[in-house]
Every structure is written in C-alpha cells, then in structure tokens.
PDB file of N, CA and C in Angstrom:
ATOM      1  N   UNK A   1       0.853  -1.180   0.000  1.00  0.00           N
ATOM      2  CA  UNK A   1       0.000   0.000   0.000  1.00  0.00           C
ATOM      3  C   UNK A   1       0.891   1.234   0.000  1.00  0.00           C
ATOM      4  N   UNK A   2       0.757   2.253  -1.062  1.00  0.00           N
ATOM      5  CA  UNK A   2       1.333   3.158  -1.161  1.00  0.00           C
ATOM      6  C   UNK A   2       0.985   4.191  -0.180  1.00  0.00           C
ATOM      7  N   UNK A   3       1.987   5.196   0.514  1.00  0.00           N
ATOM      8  CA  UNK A   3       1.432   6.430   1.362  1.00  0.00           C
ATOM      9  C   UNK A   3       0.172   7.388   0.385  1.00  0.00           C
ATOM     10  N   UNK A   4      -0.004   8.564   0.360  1.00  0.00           N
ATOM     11  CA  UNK A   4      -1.242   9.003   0.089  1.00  0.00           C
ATOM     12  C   UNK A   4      -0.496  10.685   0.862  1.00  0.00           C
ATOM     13  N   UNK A   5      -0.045  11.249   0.088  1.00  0.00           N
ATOM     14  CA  UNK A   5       0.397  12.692   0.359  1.00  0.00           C
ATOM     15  C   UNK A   5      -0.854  13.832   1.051  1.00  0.00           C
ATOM     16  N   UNK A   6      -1.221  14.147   2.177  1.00  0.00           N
ATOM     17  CA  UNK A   6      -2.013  15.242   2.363  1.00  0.00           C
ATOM     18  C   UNK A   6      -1.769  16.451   2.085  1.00  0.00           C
ATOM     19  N   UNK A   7      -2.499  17.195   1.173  1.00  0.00           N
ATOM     20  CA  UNK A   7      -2.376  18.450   1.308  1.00  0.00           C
ATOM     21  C   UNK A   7      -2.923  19.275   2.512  1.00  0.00           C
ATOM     22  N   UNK A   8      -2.809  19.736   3.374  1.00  0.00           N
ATOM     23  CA  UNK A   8      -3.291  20.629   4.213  1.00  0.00           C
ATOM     24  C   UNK A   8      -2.981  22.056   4.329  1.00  0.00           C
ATOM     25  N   UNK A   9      -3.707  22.584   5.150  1.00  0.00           N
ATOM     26  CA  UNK A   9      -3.539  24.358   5.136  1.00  0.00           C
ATOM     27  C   UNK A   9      -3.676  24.768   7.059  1.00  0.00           C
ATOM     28  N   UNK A  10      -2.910  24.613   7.543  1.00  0.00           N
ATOM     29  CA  UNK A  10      -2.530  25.207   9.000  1.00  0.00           C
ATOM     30  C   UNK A  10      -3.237  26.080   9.581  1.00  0.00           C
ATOM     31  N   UNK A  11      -4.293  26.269  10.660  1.00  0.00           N
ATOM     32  CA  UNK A  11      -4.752  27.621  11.351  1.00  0.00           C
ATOM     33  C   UNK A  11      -4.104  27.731  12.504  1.00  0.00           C
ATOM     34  N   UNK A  12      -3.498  29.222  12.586  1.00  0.00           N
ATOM     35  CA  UNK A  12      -2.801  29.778  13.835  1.00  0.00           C
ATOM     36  C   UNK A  12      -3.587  30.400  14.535  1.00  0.00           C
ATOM     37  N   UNK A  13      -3.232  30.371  15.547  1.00  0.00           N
ATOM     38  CA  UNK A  13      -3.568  31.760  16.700  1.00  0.00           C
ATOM     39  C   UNK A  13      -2.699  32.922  16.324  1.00  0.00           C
ATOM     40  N   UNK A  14      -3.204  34.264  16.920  1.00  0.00           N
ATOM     41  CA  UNK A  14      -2.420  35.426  17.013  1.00  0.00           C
ATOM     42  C   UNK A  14      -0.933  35.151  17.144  1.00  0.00           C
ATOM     43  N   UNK A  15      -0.508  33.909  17.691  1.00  0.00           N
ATOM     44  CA  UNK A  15       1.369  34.195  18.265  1.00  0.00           C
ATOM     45  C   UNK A  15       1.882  32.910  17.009  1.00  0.00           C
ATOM     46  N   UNK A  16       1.170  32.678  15.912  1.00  0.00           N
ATOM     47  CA  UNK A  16       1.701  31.717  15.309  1.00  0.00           C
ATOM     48  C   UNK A  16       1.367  30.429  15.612  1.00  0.00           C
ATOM     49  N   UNK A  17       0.681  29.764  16.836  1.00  0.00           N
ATOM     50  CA  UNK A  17       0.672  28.586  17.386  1.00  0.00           C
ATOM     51  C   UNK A  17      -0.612  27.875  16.071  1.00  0.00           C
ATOM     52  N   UNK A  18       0.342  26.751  16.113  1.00  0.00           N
ATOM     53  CA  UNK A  18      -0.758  25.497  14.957  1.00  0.00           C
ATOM     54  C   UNK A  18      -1.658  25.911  16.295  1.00  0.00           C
ATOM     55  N   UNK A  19      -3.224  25.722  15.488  1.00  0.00           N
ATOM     56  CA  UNK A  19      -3.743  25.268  16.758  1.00  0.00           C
ATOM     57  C   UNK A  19      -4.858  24.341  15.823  1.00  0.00           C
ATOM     58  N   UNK A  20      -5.223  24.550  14.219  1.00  0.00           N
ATOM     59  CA  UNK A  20      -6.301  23.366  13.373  1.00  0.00           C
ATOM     60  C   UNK A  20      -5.408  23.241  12.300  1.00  0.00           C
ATOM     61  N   UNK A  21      -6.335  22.268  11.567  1.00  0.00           N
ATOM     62  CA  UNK A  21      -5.751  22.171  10.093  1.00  0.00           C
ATOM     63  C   UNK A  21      -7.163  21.719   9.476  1.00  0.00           C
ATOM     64  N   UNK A  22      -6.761  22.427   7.941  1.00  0.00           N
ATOM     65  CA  UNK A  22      -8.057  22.175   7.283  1.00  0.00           C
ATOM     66  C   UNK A  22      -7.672  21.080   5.876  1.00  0.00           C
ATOM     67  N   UNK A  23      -8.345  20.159   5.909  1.00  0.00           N
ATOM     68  CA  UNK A  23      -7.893  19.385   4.696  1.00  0.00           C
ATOM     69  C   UNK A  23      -9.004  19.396   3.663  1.00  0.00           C
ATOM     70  N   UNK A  24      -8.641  19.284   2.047  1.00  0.00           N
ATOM     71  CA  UNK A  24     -10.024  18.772   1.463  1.00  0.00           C
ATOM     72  C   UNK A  24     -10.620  17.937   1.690  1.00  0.00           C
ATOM     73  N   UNK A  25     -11.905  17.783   0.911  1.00  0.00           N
ATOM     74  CA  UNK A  25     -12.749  17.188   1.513  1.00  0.00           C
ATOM     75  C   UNK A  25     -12.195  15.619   0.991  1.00  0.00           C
ATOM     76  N   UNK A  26     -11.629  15.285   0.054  1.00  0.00           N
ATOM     77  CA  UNK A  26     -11.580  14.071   0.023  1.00  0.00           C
ATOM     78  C   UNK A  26     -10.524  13.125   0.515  1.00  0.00           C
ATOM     79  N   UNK A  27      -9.829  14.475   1.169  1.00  0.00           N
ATOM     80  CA  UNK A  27      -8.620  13.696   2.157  1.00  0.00           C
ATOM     81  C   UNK A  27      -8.857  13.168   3.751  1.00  0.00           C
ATOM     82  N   UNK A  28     -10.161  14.584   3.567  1.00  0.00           N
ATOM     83  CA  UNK A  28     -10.515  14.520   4.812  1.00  0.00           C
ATOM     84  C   UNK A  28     -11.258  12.987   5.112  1.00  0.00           C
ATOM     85  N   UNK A  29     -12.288  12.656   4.194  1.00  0.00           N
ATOM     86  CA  UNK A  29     -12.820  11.539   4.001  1.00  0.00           C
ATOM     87  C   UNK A  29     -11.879  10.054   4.138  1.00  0.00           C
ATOM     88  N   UNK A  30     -10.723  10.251   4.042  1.00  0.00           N
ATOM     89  CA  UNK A  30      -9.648   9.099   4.319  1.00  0.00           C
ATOM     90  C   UNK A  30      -9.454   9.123   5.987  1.00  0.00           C
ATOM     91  N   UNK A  31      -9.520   9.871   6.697  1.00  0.00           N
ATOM     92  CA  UNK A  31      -9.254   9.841   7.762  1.00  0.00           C
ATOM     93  C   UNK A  31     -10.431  10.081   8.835  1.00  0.00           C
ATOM     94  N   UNK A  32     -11.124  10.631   8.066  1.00  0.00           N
ATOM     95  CA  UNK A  32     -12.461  10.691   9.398  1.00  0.00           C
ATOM     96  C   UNK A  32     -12.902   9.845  10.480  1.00  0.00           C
ATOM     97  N   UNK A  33     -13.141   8.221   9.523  1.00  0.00           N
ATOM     98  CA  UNK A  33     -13.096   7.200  10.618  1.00  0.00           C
ATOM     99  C   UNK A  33     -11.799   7.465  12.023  1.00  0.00           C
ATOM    100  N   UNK A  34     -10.542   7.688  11.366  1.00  0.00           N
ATOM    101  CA  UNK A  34      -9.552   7.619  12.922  1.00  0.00           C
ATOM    102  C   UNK A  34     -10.174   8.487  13.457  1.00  0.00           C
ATOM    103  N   UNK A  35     -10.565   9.995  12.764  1.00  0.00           N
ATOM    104  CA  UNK A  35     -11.159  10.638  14.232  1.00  0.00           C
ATOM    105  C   UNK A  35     -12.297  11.303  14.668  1.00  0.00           C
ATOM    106  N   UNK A  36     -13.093  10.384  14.270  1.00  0.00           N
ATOM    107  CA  UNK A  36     -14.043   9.913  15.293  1.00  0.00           C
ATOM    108  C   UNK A  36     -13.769   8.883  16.276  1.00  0.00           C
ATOM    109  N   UNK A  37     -12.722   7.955  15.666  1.00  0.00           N
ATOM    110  CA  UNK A  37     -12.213   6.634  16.932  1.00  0.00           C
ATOM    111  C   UNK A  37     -11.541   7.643  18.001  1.00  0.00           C
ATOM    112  N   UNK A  38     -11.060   8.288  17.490  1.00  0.00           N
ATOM    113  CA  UNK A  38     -10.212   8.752  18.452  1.00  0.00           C
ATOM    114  C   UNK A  38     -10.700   9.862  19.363  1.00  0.00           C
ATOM    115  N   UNK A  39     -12.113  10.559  18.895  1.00  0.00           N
ATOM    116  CA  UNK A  39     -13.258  11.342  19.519  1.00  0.00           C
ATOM    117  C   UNK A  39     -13.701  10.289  21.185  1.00  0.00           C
ATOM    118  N   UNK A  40     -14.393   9.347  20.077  1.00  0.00           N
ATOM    119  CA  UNK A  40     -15.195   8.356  20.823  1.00  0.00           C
ATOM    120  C   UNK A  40     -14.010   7.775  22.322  1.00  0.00           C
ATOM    121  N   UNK A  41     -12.928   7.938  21.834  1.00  0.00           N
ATOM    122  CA  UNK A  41     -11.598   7.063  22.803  1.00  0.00           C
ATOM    123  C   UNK A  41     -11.437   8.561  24.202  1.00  0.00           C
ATOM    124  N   UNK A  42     -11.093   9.551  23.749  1.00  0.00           N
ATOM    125  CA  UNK A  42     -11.284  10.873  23.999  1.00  0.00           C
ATOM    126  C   UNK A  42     -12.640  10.855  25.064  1.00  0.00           C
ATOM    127  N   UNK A  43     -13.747  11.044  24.916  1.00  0.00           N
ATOM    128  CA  UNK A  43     -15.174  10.806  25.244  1.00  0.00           C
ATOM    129  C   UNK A  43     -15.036   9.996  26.500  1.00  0.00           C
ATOM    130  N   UNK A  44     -14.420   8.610  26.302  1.00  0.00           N
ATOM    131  CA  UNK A  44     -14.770   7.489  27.408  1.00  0.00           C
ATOM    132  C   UNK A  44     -13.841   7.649  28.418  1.00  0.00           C
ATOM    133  N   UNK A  45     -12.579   8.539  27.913  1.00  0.00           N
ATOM    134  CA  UNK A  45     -11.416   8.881  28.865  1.00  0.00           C
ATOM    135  C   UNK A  45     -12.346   9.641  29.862  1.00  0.00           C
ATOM    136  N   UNK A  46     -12.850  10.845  29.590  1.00  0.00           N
ATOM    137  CA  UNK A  46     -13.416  11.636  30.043  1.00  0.00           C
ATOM    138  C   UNK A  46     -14.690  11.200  31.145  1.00  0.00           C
ATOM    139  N   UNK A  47     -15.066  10.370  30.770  1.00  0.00           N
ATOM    140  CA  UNK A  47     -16.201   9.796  31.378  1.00  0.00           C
ATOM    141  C   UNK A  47     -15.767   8.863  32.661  1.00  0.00           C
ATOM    142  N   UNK A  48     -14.635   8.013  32.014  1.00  0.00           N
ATOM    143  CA  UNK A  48     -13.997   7.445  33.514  1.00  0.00           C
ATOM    144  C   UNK A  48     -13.193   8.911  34.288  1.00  0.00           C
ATOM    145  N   UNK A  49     -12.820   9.601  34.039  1.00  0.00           N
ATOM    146  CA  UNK A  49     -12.314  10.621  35.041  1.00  0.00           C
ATOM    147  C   UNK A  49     -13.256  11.224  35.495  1.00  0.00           C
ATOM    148  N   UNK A  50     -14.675  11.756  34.919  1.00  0.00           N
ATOM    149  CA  UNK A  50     -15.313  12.244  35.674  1.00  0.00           C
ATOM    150  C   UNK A  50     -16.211  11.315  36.836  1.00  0.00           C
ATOM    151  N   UNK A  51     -16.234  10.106  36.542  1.00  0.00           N
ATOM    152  CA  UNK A  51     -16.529   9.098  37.420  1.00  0.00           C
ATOM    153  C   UNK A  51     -15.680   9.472  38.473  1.00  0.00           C
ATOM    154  N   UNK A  52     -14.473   8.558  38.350  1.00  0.00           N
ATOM    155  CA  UNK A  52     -13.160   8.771  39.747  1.00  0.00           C
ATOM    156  C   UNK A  52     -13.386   9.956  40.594  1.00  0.00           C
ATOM    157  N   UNK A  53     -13.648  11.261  40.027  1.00  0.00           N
ATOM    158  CA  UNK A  53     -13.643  12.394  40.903  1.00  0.00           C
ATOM    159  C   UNK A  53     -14.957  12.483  41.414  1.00  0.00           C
ATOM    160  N   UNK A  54     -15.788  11.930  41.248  1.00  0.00           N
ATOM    161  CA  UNK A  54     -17.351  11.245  41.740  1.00  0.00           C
ATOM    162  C   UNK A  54     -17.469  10.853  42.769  1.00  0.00           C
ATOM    163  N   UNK A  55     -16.565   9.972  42.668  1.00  0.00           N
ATOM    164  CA  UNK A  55     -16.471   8.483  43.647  1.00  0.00           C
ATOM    165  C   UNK A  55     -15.313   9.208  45.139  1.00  0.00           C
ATOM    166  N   UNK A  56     -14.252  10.440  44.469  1.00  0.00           N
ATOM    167  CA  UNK A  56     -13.532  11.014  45.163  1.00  0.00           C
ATOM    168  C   UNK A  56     -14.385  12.130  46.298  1.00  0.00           C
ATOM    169  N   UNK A  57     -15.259  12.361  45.301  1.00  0.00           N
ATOM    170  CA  UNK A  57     -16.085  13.728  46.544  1.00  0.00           C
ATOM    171  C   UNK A  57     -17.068  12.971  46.815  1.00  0.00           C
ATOM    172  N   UNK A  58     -17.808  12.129  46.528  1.00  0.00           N
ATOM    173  CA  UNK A  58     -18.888  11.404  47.910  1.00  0.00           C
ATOM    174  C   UNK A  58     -17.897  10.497  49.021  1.00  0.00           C
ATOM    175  N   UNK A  59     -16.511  10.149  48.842  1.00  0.00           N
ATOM    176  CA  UNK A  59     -15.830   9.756  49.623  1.00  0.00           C
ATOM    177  C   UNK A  59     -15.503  10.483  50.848  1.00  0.00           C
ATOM    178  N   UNK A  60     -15.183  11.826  50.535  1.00  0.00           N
ATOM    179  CA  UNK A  60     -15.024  13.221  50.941  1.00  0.00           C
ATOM    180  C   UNK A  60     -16.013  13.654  51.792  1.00  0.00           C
ATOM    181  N   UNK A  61     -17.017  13.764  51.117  1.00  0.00           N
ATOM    182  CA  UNK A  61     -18.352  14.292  51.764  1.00  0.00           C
ATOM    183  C   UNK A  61     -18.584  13.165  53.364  1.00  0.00           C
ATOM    184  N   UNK A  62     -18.305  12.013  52.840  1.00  0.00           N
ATOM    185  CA  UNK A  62     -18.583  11.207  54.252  1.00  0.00           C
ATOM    186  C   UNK A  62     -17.758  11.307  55.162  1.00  0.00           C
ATOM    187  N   UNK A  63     -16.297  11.043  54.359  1.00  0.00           N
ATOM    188  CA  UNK A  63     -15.694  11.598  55.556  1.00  0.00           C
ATOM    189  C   UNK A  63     -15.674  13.280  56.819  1.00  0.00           C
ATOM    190  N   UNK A  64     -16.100  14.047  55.812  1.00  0.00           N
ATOM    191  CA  UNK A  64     -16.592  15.410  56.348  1.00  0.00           C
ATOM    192  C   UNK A  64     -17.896  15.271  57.496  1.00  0.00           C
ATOM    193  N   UNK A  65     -18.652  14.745  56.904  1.00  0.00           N
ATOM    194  CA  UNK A  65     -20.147  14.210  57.343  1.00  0.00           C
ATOM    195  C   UNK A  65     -19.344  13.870  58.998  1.00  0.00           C
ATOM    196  N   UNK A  66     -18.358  12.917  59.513  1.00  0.00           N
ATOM    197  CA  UNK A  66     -17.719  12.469  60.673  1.00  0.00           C
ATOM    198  C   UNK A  66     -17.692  13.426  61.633  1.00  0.00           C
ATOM    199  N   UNK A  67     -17.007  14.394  60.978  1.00  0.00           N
ATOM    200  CA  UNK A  67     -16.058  15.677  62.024  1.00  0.00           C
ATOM    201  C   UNK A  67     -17.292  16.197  62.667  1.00  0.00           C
TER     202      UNK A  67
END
C-alpha cells in the first residue's frame, strides 16, 4: 500500500501557534473514521475521570459528614 500525500492548510492563533488544520474534503474523508475513533476514545477517557472524581467527593463528603 502506497502512502497518500495530504495536502493541508494550517490555522494559527495570534502568536503563530498550529492550533487546526483544514484538509479537502476528500482527504478529509480518508481519515475521518480515525477521528471519530479517536473522539469516541477521547469521550470514554473523560467519562472514567469524571466518574473517579465522583467516587472522590462522595468519599469526601462522608468523611466530612464524621467531624
């Protein structure tokens, strides 16, 4: 399988910083599936951390509840 060259076009912030990139649409279409996987991967990270810190302040709260 041969590579597949992207053309892209860079968006900065005011100080120069990459911060997007815009590809055509039919390059874009080669890669969309990774990111959405990588949305969806992103998403569930998020969801177990906001769990943990869940589980961290009703831990909290009981122990407070003591004093």
């Amino acid at each position: 399988m041969s590579a597949i060259p992207l053309r892209k076009q860079f968006i900065t912030d005011e100080n120069g910083n990459k911060i997007g990139v815009i590809l055509p649409m039919t390059e874009y279409l080669l890669v969309e599936s990774l990111l959405q996987q990588s949305s969806k991967i992103a998403d569930s990270r998020r969801q177990f951390r906001q769990k943990r810190m869940q589980h961290a302040v009703a831990i909290m709260q009981e122990e407070y509840s003591k004093l």
